[in-house]
PDB file of N, CA and C in Angstrom:
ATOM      1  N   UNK A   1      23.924  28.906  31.574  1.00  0.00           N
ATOM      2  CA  UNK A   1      23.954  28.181  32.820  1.00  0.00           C
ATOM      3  C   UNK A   1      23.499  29.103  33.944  1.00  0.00           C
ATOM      4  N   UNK A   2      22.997  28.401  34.773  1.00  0.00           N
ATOM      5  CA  UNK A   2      22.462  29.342  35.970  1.00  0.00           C
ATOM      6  C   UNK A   2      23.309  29.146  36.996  1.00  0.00           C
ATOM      7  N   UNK A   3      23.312  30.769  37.369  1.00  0.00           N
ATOM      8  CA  UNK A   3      24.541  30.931  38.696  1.00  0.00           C
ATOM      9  C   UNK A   3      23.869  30.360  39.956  1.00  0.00           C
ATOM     10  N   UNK A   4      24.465  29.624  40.777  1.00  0.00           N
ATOM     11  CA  UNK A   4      23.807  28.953  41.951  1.00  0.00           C
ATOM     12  C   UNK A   4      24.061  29.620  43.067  1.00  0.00           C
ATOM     13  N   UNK A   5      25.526  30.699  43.193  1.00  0.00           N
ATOM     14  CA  UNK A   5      25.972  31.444  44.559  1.00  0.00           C
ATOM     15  C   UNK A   5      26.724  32.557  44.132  1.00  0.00           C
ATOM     16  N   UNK A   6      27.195  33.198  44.605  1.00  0.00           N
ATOM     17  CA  UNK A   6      28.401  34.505  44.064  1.00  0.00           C
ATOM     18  C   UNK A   6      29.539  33.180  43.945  1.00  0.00           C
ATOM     19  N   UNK A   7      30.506  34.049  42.808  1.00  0.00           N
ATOM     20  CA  UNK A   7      31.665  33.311  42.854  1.00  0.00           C
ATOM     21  C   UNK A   7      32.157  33.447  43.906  1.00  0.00           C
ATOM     22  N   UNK A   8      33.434  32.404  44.092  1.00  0.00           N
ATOM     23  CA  UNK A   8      33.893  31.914  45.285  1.00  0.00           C
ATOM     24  C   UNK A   8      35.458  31.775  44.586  1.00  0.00           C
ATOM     25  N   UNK A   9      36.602  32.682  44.780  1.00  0.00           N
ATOM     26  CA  UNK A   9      37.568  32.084  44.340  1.00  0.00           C
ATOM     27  C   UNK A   9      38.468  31.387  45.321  1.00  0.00           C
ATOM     28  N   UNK A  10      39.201  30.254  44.200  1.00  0.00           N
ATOM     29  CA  UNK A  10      40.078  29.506  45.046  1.00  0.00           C
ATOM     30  C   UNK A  10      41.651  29.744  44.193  1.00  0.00           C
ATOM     31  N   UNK A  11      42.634  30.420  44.460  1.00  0.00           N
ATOM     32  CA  UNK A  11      43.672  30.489  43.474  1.00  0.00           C
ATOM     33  C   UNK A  11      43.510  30.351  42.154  1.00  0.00           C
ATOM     34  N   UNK A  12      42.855  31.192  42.057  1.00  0.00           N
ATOM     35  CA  UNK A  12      42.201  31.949  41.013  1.00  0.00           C
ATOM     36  C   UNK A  12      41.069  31.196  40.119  1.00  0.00           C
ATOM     37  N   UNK A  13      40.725  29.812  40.484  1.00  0.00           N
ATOM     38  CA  UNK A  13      39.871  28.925  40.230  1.00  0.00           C
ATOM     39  C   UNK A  13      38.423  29.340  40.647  1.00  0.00           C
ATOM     40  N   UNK A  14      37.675  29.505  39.986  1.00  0.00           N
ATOM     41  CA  UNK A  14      36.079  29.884  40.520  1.00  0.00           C
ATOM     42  C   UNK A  14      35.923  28.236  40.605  1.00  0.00           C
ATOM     43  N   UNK A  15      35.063  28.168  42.285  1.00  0.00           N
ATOM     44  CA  UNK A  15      34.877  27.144  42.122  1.00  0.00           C
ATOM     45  C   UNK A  15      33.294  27.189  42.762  1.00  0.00           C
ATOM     46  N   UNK A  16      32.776  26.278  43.078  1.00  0.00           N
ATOM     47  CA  UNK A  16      30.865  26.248  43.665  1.00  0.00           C
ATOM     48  C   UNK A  16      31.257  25.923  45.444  1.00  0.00           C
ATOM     49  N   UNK A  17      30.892  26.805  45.972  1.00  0.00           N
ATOM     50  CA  UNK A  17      31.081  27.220  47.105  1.00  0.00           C
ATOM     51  C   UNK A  17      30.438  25.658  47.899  1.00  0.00           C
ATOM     52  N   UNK A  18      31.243  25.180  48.814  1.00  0.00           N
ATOM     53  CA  UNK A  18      31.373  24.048  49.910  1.00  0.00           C
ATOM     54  C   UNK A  18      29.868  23.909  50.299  1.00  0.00           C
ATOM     55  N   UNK A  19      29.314  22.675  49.867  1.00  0.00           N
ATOM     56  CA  UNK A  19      27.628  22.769  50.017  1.00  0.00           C
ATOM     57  C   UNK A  19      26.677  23.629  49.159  1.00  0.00           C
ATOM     58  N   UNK A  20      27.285  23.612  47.924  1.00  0.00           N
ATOM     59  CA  UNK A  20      26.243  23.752  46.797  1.00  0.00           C
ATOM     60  C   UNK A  20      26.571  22.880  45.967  1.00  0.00           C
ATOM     61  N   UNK A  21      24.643  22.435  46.002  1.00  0.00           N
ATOM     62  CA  UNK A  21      25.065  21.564  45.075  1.00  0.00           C
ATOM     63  C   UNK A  21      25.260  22.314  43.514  1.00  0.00           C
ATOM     64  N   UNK A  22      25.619  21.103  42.573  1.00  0.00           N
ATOM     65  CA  UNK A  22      25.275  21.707  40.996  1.00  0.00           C
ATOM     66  C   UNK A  22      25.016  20.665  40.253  1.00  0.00           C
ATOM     67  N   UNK A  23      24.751  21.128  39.319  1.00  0.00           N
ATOM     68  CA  UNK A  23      23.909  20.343  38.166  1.00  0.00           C
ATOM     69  C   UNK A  23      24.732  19.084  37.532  1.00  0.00           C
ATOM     70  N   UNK A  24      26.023  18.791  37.837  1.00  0.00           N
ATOM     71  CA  UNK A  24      26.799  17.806  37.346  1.00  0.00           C
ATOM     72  C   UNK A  24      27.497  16.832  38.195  1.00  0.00           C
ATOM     73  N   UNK A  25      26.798  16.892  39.623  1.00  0.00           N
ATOM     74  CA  UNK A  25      26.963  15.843  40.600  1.00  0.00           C
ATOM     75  C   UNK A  25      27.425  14.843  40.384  1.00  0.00           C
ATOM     76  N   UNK A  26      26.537  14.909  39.101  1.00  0.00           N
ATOM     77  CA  UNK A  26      26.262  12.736  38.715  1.00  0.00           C
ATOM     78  C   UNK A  26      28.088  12.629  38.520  1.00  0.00           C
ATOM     79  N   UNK A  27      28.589  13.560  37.773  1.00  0.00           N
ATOM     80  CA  UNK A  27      30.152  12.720  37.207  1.00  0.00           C
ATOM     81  C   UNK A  27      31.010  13.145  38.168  1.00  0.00           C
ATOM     82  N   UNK A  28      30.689  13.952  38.858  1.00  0.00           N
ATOM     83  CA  UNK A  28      31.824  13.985  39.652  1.00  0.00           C
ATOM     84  C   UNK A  28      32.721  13.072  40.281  1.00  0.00           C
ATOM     85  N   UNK A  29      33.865  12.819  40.320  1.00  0.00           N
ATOM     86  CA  UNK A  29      34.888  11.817  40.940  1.00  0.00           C
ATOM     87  C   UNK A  29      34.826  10.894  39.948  1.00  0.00           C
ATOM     88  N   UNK A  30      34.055  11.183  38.689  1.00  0.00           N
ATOM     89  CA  UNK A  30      34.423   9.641  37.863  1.00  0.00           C
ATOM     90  C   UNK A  30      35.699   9.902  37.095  1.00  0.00           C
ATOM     91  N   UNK A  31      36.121   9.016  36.343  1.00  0.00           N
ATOM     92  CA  UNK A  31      37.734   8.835  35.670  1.00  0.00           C
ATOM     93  C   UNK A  31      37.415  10.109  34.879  1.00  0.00           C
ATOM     94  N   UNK A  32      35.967   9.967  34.328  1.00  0.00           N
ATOM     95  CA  UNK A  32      35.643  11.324  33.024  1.00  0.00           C
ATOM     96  C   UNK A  32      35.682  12.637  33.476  1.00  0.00           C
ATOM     97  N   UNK A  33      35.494  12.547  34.851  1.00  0.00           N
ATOM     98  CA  UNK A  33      35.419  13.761  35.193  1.00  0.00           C
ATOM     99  C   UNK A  33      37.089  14.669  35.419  1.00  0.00           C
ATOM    100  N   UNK A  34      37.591  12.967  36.326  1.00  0.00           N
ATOM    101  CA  UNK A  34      39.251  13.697  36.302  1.00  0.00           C
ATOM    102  C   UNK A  34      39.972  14.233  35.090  1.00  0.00           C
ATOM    103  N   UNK A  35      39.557  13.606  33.999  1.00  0.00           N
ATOM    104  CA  UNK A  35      39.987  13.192  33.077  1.00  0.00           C
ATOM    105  C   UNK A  35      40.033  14.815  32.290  1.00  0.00           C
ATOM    106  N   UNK A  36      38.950  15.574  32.382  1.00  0.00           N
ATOM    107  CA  UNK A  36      37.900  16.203  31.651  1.00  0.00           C
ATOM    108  C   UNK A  36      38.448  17.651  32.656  1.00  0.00           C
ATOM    109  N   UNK A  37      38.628  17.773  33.942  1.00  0.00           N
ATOM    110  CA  UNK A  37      39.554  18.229  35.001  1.00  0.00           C
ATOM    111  C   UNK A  37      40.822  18.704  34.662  1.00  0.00           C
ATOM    112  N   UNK A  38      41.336  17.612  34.237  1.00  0.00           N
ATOM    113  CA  UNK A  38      42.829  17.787  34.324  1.00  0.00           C
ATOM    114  C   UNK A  38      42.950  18.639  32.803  1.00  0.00           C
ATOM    115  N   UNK A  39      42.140  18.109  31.917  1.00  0.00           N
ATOM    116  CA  UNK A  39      42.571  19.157  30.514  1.00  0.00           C
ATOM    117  C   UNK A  39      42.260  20.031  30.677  1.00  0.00           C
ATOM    118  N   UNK A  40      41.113  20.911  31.225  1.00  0.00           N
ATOM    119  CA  UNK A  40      40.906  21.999  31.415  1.00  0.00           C
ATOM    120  C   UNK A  40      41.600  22.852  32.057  1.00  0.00           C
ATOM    121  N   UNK A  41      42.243  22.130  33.160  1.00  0.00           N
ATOM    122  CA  UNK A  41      43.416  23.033  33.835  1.00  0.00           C
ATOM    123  C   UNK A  41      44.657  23.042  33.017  1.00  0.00           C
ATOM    124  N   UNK A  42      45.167  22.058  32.363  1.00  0.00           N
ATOM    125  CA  UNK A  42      45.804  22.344  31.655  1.00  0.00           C
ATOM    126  C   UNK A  42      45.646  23.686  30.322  1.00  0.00           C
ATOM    127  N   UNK A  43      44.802  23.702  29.966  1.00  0.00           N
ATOM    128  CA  UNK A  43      44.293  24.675  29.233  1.00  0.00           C
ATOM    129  C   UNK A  43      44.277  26.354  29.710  1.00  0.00           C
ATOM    130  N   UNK A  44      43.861  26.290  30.826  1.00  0.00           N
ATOM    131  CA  UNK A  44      43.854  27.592  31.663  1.00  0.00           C
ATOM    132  C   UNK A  44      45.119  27.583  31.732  1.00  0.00           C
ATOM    133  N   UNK A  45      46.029  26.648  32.376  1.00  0.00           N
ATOM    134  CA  UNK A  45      47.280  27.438  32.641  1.00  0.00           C
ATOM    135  C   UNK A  45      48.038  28.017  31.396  1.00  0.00           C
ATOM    136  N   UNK A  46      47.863  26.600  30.280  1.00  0.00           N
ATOM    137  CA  UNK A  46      48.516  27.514  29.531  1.00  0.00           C
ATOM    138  C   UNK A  46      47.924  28.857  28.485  1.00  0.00           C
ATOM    139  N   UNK A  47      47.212  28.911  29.047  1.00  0.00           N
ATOM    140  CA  UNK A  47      46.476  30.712  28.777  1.00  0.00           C
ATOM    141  C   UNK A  47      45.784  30.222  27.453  1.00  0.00           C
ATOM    142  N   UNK A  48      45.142  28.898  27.353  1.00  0.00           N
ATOM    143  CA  UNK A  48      44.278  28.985  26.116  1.00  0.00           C
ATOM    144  C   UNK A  48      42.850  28.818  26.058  1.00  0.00           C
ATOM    145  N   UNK A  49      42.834  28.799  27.625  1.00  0.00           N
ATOM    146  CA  UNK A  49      41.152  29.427  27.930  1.00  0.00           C
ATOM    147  C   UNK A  49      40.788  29.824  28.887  1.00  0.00           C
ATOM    148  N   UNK A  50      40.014  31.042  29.247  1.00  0.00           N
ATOM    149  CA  UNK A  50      39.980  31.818  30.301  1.00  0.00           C
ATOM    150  C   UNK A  50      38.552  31.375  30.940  1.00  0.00           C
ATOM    151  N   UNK A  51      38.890  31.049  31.840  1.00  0.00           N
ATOM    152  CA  UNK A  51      37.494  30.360  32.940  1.00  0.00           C
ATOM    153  C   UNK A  51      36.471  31.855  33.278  1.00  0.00           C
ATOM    154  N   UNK A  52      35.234  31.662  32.771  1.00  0.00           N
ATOM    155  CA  UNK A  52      34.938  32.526  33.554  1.00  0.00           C
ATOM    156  C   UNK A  52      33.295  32.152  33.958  1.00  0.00           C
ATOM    157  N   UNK A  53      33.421  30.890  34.243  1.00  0.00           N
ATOM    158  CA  UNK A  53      31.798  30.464  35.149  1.00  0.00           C
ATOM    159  C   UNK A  53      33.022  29.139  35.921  1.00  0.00           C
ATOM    160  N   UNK A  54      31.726  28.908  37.379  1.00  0.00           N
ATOM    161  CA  UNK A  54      32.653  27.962  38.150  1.00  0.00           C
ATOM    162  C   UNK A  54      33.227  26.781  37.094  1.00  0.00           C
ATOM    163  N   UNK A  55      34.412  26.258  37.950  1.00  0.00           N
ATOM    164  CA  UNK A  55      35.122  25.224  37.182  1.00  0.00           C
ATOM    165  C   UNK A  55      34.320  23.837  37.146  1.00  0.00           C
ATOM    166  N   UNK A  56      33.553  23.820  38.072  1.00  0.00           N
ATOM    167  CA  UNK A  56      32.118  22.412  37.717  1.00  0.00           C
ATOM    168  C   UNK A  56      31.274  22.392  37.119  1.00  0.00           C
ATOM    169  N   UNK A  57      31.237  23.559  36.252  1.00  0.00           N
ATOM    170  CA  UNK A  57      29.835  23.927  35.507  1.00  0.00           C
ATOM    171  C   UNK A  57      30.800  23.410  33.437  1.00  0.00           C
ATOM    172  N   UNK A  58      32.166  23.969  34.176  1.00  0.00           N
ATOM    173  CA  UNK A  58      33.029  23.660  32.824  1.00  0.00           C
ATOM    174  C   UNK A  58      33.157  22.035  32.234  1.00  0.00           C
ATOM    175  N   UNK A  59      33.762  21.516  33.468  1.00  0.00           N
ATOM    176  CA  UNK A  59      33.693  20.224  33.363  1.00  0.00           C
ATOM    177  C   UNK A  59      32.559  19.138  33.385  1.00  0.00           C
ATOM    178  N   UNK A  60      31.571  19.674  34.255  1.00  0.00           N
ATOM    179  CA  UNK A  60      30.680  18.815  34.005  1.00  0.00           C
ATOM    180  C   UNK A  60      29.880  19.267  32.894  1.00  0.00           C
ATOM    181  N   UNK A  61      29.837  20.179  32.711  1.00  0.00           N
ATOM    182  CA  UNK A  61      29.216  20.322  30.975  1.00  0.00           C
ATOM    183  C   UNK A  61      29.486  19.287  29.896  1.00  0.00           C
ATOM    184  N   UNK A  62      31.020  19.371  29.641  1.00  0.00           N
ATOM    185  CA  UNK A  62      31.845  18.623  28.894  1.00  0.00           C
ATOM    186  C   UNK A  62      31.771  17.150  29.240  1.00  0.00           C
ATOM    187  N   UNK A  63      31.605  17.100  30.216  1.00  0.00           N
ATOM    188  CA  UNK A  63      31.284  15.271  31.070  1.00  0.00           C
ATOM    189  C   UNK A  63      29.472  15.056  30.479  1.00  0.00           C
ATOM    190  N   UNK A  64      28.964  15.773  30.559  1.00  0.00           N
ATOM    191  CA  UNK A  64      27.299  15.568  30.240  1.00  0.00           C
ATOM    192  C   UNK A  64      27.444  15.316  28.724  1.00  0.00           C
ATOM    193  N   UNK A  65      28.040  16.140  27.974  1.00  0.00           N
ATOM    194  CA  UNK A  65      28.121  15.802  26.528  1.00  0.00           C
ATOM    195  C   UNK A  65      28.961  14.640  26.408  1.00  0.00           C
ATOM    196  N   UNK A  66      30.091  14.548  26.626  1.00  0.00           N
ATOM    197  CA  UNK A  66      30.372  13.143  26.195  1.00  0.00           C
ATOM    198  C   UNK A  66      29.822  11.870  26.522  1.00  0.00           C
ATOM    199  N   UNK A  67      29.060  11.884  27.962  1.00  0.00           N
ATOM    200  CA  UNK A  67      28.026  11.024  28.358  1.00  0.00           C
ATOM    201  C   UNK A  67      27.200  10.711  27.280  1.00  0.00           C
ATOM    202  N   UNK A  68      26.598  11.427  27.096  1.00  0.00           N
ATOM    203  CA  UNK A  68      25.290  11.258  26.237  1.00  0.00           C
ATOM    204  C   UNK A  68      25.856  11.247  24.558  1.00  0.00           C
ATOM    205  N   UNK A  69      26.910  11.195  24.258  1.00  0.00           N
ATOM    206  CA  UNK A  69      27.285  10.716  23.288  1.00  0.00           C
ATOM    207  C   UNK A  69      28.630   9.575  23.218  1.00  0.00           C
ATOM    208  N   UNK A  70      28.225   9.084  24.143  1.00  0.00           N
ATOM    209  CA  UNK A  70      29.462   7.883  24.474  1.00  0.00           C
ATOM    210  C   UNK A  70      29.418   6.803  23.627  1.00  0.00           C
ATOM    211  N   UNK A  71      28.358   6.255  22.966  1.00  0.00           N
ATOM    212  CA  UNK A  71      28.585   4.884  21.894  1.00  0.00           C
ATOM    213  C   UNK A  71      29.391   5.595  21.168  1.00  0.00           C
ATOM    214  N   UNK A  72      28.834   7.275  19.950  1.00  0.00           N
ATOM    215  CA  UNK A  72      29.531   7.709  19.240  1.00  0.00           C
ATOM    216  C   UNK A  72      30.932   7.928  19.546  1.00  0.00           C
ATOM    217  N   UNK A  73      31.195   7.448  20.449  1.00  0.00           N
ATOM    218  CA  UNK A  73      32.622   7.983  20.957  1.00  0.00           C
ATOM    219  C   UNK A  73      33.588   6.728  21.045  1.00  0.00           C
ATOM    220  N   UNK A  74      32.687   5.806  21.668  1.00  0.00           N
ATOM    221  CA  UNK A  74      33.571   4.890  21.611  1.00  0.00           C
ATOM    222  C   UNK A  74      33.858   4.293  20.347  1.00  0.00           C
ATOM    223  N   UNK A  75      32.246   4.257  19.430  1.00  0.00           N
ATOM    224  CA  UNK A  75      32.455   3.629  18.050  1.00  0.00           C
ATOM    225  C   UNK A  75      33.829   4.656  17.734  1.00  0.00           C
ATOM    226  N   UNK A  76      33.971   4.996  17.885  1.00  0.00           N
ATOM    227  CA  UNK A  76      34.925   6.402  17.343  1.00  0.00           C
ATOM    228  C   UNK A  76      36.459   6.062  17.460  1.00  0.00           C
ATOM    229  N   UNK A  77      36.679   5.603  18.728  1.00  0.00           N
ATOM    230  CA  UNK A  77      38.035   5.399  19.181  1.00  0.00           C
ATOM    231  C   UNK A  77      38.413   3.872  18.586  1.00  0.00           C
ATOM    232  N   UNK A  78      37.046   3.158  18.909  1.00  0.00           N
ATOM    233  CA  UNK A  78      37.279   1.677  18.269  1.00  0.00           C
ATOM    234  C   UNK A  78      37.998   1.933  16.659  1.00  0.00           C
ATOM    235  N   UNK A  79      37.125   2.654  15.686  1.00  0.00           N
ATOM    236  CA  UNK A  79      37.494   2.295  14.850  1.00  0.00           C
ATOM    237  C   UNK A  79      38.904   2.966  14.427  1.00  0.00           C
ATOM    238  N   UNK A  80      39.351   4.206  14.726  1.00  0.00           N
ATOM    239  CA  UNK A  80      40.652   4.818  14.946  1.00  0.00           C
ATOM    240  C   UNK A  80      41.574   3.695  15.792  1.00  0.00           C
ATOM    241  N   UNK A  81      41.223   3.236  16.245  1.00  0.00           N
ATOM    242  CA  UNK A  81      42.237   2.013  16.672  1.00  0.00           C
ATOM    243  C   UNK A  81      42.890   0.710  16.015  1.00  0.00           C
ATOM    244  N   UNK A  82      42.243   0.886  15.234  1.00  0.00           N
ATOM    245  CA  UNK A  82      42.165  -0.118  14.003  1.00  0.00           C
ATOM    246  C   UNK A  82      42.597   0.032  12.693  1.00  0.00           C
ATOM    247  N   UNK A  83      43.025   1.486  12.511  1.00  0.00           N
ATOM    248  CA  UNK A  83      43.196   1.844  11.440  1.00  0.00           C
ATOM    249  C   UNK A  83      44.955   1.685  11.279  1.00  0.00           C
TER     250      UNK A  83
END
């Protein structure tokens, strides 16, 4: 991934400094993104993964892949739902 600014920390969160943009705009504020957000912080806190590129580059990574594999995903949950 390409660095867009020096890190910028926020309580101990690298985050993309106020008016840069980044490459995962598109999901931002969607449910996937909170969604995708909230596990990751969960994860950091509990010390089972150590952030070390901004936290929008993490999540929206993970938001771009499940995007682009979302039928497989849903076929996925559909049929686990059923079982």
């Amino acid at each position: 991934m390409v660095r867009m600014a020096k890190t910028v920390k926020n309580e101990t969160v690298q985050r993309v400094p106020k008016g840069q943009a980044h490459p995962y705009v598109r999901w931002e504020g969607t449910p996937l993104w909170r969604a995708v957000e909230r596990a990751v912080a969960d994860l950091v806190q509990n010390k089972d993964l150590v952030e070390d590129e901004y936290r929008e580059y993490i999540v929206g990574y993970i938001c771009k892949i499940v995007d682009r594999r979302k039928r497989a995903v849903i076929a996925q949950l559909r049929s686990h739902s059923h079982s």
